[in-house]
C-alpha atoms as a PDB file:
ATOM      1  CA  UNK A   1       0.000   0.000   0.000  1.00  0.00           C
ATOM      2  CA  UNK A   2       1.502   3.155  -0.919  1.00  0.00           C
ATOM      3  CA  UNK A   3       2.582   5.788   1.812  1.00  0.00           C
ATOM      4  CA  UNK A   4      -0.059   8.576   2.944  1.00  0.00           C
ATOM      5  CA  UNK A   5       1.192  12.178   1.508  1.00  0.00           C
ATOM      6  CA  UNK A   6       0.112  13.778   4.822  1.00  0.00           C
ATOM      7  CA  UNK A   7       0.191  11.100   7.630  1.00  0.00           C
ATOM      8  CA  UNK A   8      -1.908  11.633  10.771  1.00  0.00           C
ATOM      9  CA  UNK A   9      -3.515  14.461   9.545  1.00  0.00           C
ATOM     10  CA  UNK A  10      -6.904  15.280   9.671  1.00  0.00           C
ATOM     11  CA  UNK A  11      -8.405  17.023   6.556  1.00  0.00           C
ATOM     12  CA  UNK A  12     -10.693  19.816   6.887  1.00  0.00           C
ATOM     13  CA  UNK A  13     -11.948  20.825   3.525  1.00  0.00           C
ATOM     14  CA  UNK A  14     -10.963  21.336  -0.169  1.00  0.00           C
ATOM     15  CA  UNK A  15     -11.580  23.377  -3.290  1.00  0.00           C
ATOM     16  CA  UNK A  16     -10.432  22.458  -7.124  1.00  0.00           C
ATOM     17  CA  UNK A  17      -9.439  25.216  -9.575  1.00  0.00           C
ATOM     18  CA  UNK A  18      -9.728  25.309 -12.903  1.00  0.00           C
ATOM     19  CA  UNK A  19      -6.332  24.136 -14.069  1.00  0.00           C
ATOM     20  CA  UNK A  20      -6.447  20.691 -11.650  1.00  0.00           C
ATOM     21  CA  UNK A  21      -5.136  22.114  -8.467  1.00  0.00           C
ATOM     22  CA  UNK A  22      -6.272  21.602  -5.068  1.00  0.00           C
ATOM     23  CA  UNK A  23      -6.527  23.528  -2.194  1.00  0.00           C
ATOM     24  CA  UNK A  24      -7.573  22.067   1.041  1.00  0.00           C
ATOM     25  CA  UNK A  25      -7.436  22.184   4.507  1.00  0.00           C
ATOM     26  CA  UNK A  26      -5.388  19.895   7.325  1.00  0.00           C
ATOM     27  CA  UNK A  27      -5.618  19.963  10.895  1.00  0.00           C
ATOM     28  CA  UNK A  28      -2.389  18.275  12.669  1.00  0.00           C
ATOM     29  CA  UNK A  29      -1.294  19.863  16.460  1.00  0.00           C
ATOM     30  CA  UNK A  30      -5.162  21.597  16.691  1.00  0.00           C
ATOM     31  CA  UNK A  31      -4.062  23.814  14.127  1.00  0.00           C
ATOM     32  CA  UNK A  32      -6.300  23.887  10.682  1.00  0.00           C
ATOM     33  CA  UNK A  33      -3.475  25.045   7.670  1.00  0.00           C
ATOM     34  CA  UNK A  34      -4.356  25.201   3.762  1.00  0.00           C
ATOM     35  CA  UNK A  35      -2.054  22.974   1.612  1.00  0.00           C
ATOM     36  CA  UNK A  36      -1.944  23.416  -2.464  1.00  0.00           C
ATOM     37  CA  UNK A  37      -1.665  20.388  -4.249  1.00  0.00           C
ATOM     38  CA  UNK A  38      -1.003  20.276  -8.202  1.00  0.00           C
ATOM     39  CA  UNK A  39      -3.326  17.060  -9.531  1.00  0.00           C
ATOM     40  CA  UNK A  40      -1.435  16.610 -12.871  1.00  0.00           C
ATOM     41  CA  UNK A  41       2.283  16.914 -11.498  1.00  0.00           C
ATOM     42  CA  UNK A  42       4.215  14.427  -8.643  1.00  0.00           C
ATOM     43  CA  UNK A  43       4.878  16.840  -5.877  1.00  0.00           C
ATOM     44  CA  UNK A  44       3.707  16.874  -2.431  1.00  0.00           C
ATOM     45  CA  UNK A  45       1.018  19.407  -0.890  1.00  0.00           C
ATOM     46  CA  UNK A  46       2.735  22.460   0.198  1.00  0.00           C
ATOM     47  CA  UNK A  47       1.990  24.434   3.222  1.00  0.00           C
ATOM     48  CA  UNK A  48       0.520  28.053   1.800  1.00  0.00           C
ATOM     49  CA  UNK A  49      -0.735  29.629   5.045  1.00  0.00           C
ATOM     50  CA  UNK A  50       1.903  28.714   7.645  1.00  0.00           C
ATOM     51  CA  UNK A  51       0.109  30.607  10.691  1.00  0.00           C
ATOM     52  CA  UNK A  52       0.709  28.761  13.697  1.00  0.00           C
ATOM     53  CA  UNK A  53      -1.704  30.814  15.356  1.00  0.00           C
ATOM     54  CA  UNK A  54      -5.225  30.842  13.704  1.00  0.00           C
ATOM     55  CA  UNK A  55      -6.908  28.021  12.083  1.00  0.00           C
ATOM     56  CA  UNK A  56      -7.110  28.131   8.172  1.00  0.00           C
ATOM     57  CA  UNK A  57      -9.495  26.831   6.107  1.00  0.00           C
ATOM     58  CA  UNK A  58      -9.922  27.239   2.073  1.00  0.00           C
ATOM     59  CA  UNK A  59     -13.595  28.673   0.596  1.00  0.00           C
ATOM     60  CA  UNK A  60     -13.123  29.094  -3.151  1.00  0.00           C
ATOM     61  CA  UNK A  61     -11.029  29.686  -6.059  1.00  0.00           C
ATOM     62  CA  UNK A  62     -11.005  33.126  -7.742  1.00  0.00           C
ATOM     63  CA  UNK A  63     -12.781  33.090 -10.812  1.00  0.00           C
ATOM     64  CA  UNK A  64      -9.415  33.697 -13.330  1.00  0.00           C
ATOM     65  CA  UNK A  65      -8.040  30.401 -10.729  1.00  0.00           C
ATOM     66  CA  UNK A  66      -4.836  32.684  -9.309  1.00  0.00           C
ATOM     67  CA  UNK A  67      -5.959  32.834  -6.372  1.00  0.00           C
END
């Protein structure tokens, strides 16, 4: 069975954009953080919010898919 990207993290919520990436939320020491995730390319998610103090969660893509 293959590895888990994000082991023992609990995930929160997502959004897809346009172009086939995802954004989505992962709670892991009580803190929620937003990860972006490219479908169509082998990477791993990578941490876009970083704020150790707040939980954050992703709502929606902006139409155009930048942001």
């Amino acid at each position: 069975m293959p590895e888990p990207l994000l082991p023992d993290i609990e995930f929160d919520g997502f959004s897809f954009s346009a172009d086939g990436r995802i954004a989505f939320s992962a709670t892991s020491d009580d803190n929620a953080e937003i990860y972006l995730l490219d479908s169509l390319a082998d990477t791993s998610p990578i941490n876009i919010s970083q704020n150790p103090a707040l939980n954050d969660y992703p709502s929606a893509w902006s139409p155009d898919g930048r942001y």
